[in-house]
Structures are given as C-alpha cells and as structure tokens.
N, C-alpha and C. Protein backbone atom coordinates (compact mmCIF):
# COMPACT_ATOMS: atom_id res chain seq x y z
N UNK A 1 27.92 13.17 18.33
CA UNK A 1 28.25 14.08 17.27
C UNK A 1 26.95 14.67 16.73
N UNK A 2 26.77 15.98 16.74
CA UNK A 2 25.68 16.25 15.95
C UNK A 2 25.44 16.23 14.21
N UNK A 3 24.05 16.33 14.00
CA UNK A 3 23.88 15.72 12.91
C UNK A 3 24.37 17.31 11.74
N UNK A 4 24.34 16.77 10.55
CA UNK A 4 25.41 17.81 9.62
C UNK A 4 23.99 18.63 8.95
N UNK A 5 24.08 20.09 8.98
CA UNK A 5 23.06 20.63 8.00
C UNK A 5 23.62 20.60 6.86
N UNK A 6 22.47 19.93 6.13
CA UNK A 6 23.00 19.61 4.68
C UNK A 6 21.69 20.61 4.04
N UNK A 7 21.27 21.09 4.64
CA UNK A 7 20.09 22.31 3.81
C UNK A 7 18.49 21.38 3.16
N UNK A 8 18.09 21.73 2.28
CA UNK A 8 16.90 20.97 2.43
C UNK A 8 17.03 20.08 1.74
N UNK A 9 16.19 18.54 1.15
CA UNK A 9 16.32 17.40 0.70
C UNK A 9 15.33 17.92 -0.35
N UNK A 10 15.58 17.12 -1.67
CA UNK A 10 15.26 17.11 -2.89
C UNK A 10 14.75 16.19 -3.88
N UNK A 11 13.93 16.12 -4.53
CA UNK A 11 13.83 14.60 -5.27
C UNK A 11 13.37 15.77 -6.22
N UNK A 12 14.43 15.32 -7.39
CA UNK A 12 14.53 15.91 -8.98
C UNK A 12 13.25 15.66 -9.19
N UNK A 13 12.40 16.39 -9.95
CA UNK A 13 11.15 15.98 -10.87
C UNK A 13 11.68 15.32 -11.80
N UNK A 14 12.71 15.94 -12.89
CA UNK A 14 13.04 15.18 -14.10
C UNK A 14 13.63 13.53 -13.87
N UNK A 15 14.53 13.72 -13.07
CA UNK A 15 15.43 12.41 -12.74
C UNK A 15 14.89 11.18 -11.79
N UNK A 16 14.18 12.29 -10.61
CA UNK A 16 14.00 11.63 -9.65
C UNK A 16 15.27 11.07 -8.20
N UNK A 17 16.69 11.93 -8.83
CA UNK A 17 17.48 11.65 -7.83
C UNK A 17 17.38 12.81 -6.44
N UNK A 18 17.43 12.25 -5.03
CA UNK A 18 17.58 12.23 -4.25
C UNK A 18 18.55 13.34 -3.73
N UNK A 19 18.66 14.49 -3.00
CA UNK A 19 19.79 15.22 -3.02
C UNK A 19 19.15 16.17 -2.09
N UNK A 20 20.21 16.95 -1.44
CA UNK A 20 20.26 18.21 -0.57
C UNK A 20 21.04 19.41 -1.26
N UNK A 21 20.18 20.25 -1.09
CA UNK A 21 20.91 21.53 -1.72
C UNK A 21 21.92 22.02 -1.29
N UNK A 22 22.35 21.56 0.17
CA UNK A 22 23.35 22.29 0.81
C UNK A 22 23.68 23.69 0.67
N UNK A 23 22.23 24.29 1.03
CA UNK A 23 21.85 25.47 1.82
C UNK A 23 22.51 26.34 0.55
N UNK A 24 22.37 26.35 -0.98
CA UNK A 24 22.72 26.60 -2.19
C UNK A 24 21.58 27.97 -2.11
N UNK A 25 21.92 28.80 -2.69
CA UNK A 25 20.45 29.48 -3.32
C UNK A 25 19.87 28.81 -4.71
N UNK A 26 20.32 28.49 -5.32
CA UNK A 26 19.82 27.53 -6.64
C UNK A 26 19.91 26.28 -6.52
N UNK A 27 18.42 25.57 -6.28
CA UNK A 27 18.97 23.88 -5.81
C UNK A 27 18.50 23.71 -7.67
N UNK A 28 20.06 22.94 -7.87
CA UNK A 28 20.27 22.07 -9.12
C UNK A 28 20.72 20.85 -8.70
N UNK A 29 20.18 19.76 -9.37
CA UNK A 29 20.20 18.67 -9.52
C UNK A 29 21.56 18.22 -10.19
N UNK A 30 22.30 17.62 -9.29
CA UNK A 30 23.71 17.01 -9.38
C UNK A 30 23.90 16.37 -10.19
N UNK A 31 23.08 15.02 -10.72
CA UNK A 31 22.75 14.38 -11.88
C UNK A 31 22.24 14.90 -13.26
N UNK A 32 21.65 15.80 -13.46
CA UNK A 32 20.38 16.19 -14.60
C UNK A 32 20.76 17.79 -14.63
N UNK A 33 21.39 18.18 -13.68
CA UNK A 33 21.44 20.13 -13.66
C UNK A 33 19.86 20.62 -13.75
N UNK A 34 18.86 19.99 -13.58
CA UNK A 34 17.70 20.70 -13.69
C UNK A 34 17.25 21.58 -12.49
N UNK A 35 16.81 23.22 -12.43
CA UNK A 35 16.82 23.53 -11.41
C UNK A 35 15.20 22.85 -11.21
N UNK A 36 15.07 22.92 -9.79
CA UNK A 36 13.92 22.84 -8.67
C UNK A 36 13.39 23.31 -8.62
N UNK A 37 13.73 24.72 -8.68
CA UNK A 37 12.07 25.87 -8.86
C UNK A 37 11.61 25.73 -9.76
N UNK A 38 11.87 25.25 -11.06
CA UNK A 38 11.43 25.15 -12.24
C UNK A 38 10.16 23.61 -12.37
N UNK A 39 10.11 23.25 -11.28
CA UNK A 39 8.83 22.14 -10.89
C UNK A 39 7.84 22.25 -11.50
N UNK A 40 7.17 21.40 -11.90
CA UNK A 40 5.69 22.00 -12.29
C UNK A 40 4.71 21.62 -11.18
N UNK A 41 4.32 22.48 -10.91
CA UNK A 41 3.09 22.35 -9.43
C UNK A 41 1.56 21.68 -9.99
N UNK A 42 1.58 20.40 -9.03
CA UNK A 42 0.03 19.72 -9.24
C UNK A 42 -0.46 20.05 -8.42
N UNK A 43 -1.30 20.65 -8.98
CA UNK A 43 -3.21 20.74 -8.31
C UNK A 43 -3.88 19.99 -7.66
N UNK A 44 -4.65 19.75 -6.74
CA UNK A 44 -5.52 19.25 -5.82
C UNK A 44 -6.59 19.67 -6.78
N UNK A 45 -7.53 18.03 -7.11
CA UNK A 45 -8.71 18.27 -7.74
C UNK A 45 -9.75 19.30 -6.75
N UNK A 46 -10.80 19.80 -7.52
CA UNK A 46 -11.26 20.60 -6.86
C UNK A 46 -12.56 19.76 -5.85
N UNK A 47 -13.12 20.39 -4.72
CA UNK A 47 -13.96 19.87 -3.48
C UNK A 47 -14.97 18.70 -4.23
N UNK A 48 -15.59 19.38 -5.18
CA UNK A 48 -16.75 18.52 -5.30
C UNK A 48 -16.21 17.46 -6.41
N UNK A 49 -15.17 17.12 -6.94
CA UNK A 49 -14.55 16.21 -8.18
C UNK A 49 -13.73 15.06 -7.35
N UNK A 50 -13.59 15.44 -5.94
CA UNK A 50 -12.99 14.41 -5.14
C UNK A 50 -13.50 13.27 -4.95
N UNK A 51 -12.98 11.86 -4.95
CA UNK A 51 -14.01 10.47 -5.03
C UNK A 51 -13.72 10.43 -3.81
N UNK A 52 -15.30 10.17 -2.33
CA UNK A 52 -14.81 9.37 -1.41
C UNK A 52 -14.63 8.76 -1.29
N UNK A 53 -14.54 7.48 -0.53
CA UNK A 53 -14.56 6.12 -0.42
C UNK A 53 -15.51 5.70 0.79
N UNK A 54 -16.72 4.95 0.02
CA UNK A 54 -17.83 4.39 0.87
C UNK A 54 -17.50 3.77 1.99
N UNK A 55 -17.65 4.40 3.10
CA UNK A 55 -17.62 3.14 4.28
C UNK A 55 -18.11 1.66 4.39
N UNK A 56 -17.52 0.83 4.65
CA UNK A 56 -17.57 -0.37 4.44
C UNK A 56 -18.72 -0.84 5.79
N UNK A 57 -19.70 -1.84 5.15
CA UNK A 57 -20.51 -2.58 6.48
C UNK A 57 -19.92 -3.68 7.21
N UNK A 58 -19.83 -3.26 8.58
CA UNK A 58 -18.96 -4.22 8.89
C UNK A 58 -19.65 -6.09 9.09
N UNK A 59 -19.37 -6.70 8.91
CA UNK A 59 -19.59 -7.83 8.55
C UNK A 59 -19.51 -8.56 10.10
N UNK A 60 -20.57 -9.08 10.50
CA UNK A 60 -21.15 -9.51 11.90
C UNK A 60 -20.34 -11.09 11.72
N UNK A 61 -19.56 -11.72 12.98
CA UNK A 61 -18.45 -12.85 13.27
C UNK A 61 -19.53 -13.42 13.37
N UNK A 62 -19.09 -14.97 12.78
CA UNK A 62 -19.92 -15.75 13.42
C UNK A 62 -19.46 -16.71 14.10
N UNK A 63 -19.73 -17.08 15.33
CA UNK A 63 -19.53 -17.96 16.40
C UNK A 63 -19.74 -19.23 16.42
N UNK A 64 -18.49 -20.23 16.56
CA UNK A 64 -18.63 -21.62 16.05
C UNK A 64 -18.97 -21.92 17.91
N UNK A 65 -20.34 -23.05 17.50
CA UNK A 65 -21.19 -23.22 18.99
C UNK A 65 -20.86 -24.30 19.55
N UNK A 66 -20.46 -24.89 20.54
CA UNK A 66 -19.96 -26.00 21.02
C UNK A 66 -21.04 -27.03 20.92
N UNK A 67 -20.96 -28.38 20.20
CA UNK A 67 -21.66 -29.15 20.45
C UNK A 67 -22.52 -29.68 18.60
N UNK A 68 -22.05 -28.69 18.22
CA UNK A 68 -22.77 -28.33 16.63
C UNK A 68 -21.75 -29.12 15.90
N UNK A 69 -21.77 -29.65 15.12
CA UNK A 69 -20.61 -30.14 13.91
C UNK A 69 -20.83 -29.48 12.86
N UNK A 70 -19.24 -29.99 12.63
CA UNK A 70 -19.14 -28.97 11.06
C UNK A 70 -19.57 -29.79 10.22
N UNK A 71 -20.12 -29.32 8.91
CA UNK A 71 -21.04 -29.97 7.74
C UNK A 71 -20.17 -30.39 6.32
N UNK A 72 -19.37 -31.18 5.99
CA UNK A 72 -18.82 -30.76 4.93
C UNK A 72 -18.42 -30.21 3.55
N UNK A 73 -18.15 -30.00 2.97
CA UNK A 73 -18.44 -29.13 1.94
C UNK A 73 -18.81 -30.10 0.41
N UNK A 74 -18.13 -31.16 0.32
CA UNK A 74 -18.02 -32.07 -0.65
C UNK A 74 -18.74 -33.40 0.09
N UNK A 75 -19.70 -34.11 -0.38
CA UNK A 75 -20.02 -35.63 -0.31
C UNK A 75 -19.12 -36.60 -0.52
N UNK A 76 -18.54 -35.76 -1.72
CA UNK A 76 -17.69 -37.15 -2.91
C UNK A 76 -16.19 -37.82 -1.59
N UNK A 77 -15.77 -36.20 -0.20
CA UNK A 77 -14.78 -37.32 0.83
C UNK A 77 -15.86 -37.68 1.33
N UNK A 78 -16.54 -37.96 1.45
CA UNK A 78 -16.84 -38.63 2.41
C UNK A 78 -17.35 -40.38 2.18
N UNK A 79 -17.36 -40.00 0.85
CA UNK A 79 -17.61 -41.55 -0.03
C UNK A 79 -16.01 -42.61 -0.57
N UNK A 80 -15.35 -41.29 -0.30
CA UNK A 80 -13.79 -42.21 -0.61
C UNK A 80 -13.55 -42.52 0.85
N UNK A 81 -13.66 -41.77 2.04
CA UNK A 81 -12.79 -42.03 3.15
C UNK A 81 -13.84 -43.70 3.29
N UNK A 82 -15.03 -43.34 3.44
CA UNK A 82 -15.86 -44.65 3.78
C UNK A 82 -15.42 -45.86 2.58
N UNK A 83 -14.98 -45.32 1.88
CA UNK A 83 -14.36 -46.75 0.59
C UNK A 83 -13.13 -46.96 0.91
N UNK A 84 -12.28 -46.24 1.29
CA UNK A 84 -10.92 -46.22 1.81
C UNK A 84 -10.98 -47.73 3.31
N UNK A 85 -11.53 -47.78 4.13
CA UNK A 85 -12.40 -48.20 5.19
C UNK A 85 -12.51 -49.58 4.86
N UNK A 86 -13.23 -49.87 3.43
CA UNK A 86 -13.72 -51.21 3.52
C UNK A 86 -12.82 -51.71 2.94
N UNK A 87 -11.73 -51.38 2.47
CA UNK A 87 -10.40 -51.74 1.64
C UNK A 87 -9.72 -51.63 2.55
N UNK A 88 -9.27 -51.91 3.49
CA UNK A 88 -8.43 -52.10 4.81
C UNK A 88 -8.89 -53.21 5.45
C-alpha cells in the first residue's frame, strides 16, 4: 500500500504539538489554532561569536607488559589479607 500524503509535518512553536498540514494553505495548529507562519525565526550567531570546540589530545594506551606485576594501590590490604593468614 502506498504511503498517504499527509502534506508537510509540523511542530507548533507555541504548543509544541506534532501535526501535518494536510497540504492546507494555512498550517494551524489543531491543538492551540496558532498559525505557523507566524514563527519567530532564530538566528545563527554570527561567524566570529561562534564557540569552537578544542580538539582533544589524544591520550597515548598504555600497555600492561608481561612479566611486570601490578603494584597495589592501598598497603592497609595487604596487611589485613597477611593478618587474615595468621588467624587461620
């Protein structure tokens, strides 16, 4: 079945509801009656007021080496597991 022209799709400024004009010459809003042409148009800041965004450095992997052990971060396990140990 082909698909239905429902004319163009809409999102109310005022309301925010969702809608097709169904190829209307006046798209009004079904919910709110607000017409569509009546939008208020936002601006694109101008060239030089635009913020870029700094490229990021990429951050070099580091490679866990076979044969190396890991170091742990805290002393204090390693003083319970070894107390844990003599209490068994």
């Amino acid at each position: 079945m082909p698909p239905k022209d429902l004319g163009t799709k809409h999102a109310c400024f005022k309301c925010q509801t969702k809608f097709y004009d169904m190829k209307k010459p006046v798209p009004l809003c079904p919910k709110c009656g607000a017409d569509q042409r009546e939008a208020p148009v936002v601006k694109a800041p101008p060239a030089e007021k635009r913020i870029r965004a700094t490229p990021r450095k990429a951050e070099p992997e580091v490679d866990h080496v076979e044969g190396e052990e890991d170091i742990p971060l805290a002393e204090d396990e390693d003083e319970d597991a070894v107390a844990e140990d003599e209490d068994a």
